[in-house]
Protein backbone atom coordinates (compact mmCIF):
# COMPACT_ATOMS: atom_id res chain seq x y z
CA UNK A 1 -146.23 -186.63 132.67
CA UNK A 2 -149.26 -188.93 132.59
CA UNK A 3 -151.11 -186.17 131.72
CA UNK A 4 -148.64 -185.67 128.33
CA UNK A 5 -149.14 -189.14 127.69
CA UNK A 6 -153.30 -189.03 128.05
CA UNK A 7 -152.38 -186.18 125.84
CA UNK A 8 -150.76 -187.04 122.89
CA UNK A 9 -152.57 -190.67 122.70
CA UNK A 10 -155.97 -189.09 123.07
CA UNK A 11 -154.38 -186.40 119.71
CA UNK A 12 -153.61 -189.56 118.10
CA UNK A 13 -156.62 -191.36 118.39
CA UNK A 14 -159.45 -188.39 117.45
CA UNK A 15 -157.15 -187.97 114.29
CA UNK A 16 -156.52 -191.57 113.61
CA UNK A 17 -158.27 -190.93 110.09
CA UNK A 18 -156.25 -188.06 109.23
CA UNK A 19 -153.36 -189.46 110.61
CA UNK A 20 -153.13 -192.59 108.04
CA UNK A 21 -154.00 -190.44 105.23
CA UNK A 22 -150.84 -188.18 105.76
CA UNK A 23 -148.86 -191.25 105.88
CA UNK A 24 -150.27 -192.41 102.76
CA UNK A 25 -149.76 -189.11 100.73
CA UNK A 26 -146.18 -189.05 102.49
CA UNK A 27 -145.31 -192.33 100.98
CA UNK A 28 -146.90 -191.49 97.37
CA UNK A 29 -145.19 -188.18 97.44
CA UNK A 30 -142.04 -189.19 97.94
CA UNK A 31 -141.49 -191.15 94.31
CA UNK A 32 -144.50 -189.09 92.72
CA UNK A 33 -143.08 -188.73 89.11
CA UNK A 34 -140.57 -191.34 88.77
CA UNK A 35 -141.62 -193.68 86.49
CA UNK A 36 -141.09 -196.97 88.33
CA UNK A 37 -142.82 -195.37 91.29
CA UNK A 38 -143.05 -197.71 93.96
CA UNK A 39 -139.92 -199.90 92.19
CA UNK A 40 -137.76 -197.59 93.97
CA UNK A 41 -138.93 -198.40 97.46
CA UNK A 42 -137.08 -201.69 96.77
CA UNK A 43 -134.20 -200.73 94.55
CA UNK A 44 -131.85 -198.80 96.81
CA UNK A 45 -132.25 -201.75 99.59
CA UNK A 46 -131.75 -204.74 97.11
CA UNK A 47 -128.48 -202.78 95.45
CA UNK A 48 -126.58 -202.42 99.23
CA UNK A 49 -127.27 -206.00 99.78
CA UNK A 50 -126.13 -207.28 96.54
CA UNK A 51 -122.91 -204.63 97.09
CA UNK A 52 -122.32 -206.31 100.68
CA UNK A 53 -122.63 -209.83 99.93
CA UNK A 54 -120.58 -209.21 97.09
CA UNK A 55 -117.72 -207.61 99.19
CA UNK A 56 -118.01 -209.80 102.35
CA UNK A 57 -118.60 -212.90 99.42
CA UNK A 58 -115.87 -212.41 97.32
CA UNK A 59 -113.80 -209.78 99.13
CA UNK A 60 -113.72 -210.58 102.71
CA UNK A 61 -114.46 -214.37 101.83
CA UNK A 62 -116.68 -213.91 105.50
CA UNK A 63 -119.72 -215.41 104.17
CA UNK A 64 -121.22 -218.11 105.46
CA UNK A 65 -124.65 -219.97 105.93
CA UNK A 66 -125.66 -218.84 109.58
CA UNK A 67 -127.92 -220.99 111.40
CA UNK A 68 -128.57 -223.27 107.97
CA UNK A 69 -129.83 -219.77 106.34
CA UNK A 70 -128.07 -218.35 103.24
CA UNK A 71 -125.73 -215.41 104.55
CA UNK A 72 -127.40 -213.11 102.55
CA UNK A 73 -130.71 -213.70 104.24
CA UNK A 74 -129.28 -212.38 107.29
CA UNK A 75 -127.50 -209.71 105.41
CA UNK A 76 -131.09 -208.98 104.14
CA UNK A 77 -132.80 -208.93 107.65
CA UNK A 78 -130.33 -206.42 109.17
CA UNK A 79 -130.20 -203.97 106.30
CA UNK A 80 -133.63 -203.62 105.48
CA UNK A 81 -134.41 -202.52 109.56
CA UNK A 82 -131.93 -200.14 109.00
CA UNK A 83 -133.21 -198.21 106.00
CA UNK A 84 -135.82 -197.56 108.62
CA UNK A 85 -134.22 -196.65 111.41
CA UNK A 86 -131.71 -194.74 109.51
CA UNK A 87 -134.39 -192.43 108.33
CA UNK A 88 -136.20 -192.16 111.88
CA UNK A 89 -131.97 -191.47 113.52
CA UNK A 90 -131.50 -188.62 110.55
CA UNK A 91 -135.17 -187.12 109.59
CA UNK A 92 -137.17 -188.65 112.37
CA UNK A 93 -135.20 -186.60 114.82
CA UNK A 94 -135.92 -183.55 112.88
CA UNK A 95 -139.06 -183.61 111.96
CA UNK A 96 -140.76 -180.13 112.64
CA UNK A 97 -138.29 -178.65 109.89
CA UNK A 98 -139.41 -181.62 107.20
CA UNK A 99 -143.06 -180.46 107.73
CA UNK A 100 -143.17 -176.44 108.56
CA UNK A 101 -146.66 -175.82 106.93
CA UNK A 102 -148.18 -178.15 109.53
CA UNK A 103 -145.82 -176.85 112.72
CA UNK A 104 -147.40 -173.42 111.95
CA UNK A 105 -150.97 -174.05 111.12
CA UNK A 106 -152.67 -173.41 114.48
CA UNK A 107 -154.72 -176.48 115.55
CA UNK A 108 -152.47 -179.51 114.11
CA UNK A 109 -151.22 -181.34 116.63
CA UNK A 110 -147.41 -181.88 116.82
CA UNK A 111 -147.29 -185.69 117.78
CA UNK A 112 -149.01 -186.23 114.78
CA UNK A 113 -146.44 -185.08 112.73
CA UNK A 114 -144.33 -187.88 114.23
CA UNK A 115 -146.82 -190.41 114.19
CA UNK A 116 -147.50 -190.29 110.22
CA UNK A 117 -144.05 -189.90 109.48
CA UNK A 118 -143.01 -193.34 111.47
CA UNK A 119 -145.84 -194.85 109.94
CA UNK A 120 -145.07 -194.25 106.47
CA UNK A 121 -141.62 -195.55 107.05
CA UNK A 122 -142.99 -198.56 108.81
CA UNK A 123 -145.00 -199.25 105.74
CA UNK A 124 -141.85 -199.07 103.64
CA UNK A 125 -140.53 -201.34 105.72
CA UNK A 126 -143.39 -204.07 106.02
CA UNK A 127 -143.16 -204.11 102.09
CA UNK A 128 -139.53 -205.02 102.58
CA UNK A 129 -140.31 -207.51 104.85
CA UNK A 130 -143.29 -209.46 102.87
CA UNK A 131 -140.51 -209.00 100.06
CA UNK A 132 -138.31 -210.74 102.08
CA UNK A 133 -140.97 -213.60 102.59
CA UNK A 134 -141.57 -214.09 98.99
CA UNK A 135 -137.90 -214.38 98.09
CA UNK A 136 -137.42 -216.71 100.55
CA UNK A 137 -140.67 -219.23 99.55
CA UNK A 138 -139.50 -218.46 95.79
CA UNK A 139 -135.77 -219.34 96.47
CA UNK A 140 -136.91 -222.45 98.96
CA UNK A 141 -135.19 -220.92 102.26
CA UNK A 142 -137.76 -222.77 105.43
CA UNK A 143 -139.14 -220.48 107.02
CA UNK A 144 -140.10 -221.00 110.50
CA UNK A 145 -143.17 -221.02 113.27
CA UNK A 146 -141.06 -217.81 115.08
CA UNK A 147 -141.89 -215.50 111.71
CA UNK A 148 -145.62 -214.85 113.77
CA UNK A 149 -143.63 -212.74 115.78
CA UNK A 150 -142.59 -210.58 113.47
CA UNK A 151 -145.66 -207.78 113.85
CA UNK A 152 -145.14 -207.56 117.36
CA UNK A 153 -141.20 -206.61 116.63
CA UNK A 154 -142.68 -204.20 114.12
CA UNK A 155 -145.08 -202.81 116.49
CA UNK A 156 -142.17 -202.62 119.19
CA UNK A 157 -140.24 -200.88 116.82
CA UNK A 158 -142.79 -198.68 115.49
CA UNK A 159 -142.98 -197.01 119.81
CA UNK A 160 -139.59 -196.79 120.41
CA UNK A 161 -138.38 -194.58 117.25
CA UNK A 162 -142.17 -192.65 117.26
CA UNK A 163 -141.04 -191.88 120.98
CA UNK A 164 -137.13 -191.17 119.94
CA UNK A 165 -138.81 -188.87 117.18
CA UNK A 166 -141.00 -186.80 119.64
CA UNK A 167 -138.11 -187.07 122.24
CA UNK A 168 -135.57 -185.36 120.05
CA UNK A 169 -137.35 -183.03 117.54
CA UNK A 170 -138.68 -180.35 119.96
CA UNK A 171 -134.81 -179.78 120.83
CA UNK A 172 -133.60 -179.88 117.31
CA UNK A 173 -136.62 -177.39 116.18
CA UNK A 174 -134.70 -174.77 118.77
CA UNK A 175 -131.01 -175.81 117.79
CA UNK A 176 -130.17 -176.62 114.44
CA UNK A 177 -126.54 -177.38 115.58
CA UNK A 178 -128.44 -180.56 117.99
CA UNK A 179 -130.35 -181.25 114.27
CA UNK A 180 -127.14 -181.21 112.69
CA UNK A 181 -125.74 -183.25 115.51
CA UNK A 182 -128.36 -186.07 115.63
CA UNK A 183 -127.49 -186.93 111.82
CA UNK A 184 -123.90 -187.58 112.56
CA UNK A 185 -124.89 -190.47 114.35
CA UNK A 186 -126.21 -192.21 111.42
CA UNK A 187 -122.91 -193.77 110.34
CA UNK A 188 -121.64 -194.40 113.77
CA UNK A 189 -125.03 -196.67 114.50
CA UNK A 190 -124.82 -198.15 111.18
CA UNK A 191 -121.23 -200.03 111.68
CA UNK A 192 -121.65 -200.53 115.39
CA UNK A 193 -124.92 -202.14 115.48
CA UNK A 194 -123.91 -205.95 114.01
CA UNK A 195 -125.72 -205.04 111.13
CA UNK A 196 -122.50 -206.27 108.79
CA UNK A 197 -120.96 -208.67 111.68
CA UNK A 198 -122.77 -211.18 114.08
CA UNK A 199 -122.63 -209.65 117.63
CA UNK A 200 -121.13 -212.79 119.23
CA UNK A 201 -117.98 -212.19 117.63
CA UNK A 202 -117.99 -208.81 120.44
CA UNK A 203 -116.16 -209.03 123.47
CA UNK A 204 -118.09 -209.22 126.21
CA UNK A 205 -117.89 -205.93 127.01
CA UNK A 206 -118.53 -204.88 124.17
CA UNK A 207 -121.69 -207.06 124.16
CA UNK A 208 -123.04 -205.73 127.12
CA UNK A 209 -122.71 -202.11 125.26
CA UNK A 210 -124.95 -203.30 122.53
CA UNK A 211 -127.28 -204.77 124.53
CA UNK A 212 -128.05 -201.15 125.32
CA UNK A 213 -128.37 -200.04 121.52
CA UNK A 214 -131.81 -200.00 120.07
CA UNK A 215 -130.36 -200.61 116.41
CA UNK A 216 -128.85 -203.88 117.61
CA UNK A 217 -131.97 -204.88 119.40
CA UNK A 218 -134.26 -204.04 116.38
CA UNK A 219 -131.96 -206.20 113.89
CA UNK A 220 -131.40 -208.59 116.27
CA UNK A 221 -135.25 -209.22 116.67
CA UNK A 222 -135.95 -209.22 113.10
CA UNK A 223 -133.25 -212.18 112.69
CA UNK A 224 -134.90 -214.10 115.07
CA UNK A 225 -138.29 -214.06 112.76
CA UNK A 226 -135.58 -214.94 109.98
CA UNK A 227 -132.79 -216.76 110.73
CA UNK A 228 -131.67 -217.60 114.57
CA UNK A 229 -135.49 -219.48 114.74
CA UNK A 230 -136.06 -217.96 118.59
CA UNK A 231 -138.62 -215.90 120.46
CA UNK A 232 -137.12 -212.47 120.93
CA UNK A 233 -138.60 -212.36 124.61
CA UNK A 234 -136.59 -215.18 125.47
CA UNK A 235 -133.65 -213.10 125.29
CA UNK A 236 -133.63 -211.70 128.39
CA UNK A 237 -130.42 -210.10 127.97
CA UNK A 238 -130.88 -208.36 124.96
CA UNK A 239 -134.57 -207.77 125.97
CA UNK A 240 -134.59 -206.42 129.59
CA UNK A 241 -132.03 -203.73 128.52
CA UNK A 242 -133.93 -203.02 125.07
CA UNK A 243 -136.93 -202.02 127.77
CA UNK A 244 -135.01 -199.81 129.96
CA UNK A 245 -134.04 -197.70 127.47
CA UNK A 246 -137.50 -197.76 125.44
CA UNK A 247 -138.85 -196.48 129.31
CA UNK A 248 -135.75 -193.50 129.12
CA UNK A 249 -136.62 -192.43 125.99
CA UNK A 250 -140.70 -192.41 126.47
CA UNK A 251 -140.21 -190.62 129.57
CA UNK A 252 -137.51 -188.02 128.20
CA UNK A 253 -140.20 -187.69 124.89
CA UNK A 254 -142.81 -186.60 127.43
CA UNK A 255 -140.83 -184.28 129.32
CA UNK A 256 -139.51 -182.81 126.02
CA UNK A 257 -143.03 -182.38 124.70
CA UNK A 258 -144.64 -181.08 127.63
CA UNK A 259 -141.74 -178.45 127.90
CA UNK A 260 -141.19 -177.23 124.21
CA UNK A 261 -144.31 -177.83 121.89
CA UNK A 262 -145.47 -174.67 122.48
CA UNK A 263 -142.45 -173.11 121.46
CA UNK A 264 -141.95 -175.36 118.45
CA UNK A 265 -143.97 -172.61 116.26
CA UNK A 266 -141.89 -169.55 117.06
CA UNK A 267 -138.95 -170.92 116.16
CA UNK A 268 -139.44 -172.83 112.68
């Protein structure tokens, strides 16, 4: 297993150069010919916001300031993680059948395929983030001394759903039903996770659960840059359990890898 780690780092490291370019071209491709371009990296993001503070606003009347931050600031800081993660859950779990031409082509190595694909969502998702700043020094929202953490909750972020990506895309190059499977979960993670709701309002049970979900922990952290002004490591029991399953799921991601990249080829 250590060996599979060695591995895959080592892959990563003698095509660091390579691997940035891909994720470049992969985030240029993707609105190549629309003539806002980049405008739309934004667009979707800002119009489910606006559509969710408008319904929780006006509908629900369950709006309120949260910590002394407007309510759509932490609307904002939940939604935009999950664009991310919602890609790396659907695609990111799939990923050998997004990119076939590099699967087959002899000496590319398959971690990199998850490794420029993370990182051009993660660069999607910084934009949303300095975004975020901006709006907040432009609308005069404080913003506080715990935002410096907020590249180390990207970088966290940025292992655990690489490692979910190279955990779960070997088995869903062999299955398609598994493929079709993973993308199911989407929705299910999406009004579970206290992205819409505050995760206090849980039973206790119920918190425990999430304390167990990645999505929560990932929103969670990005509030505390944001709005709940704390240091995400001081929450033990959202963070010790975050860990665990980060260890699963890098473990499991090795095993999976070690097992099945060598059949990944035949089979896509």
């Amino acid at each position: 297993m250590f060996e599979t780690l060695k591995h895959i780092v080592s892959e990563n490291w003698r095509w660091r150069r390579q691997v940035w370019g891909l994720a470049k071209i992969d985030l240029v491709r993707t609105y190549r010919g629309a003539a806002l371009g980049k405008v739309w990296l934004f667009a979707k993001p800002a119009v489910y916001i606006l559509v969710y503070w408008f319904t929780l606003s006006f509908g629900l009347r369950s709006a309120s300031d949260i910590n002394g931050k407007p309510f759509i600031l932490w609307l904002a800081t939940g939604v935009f993680p999950w664009f991310f993660m919602s890609d790396m859950i659907t695609t990111g779990s799939d990923i050998y059948h997004k990119y076939p031409y590099l699967v087959n082509r002899l000496k590319f190595p398959l971690s990199l395929i998850s490794t420029f694909y993370t990182l051009s969502l993660l660069m999607v998702f910084g934009g949303m983030m300095v975004f975020t700043i901006l709006a907040c020094l432009l609308a005069g929202v404080p913003l506080s001394i715990y935002l410096i953490q907020l590249p180390l909750v990207m970088a966290l972020m940025f292992v655990f759903w690489l490692a979910w990506s190279v955990m779960l895309s070997p088995l869903s190059a062999i299955s398609k039903d598994f493929g079709n499977l993973l993308k199911t979960l989407s929705t299910p993670f999406f009004w579970i996770s206290g992205i819409l709701f505050p995760l206090d309002a849980l039973p206790r049970i119920g918190r425990i659960i999430m304390a167990f979900n990645p999505v929560s922990w990932c929103v969670e952290s990005v509030r505390d840059c944001f709005v709940n002004d704390q240091w995400f490591w001081m929450q033990p029991k959202r963070f010790l359990p975050f860990l665990a399953v980060l260890l699963v799921v890098v473990i499991l991601a090795l095993h999976n890898y070690r097992r099945l990249y060598t059949e990944v080829p035949d089979v896509i």
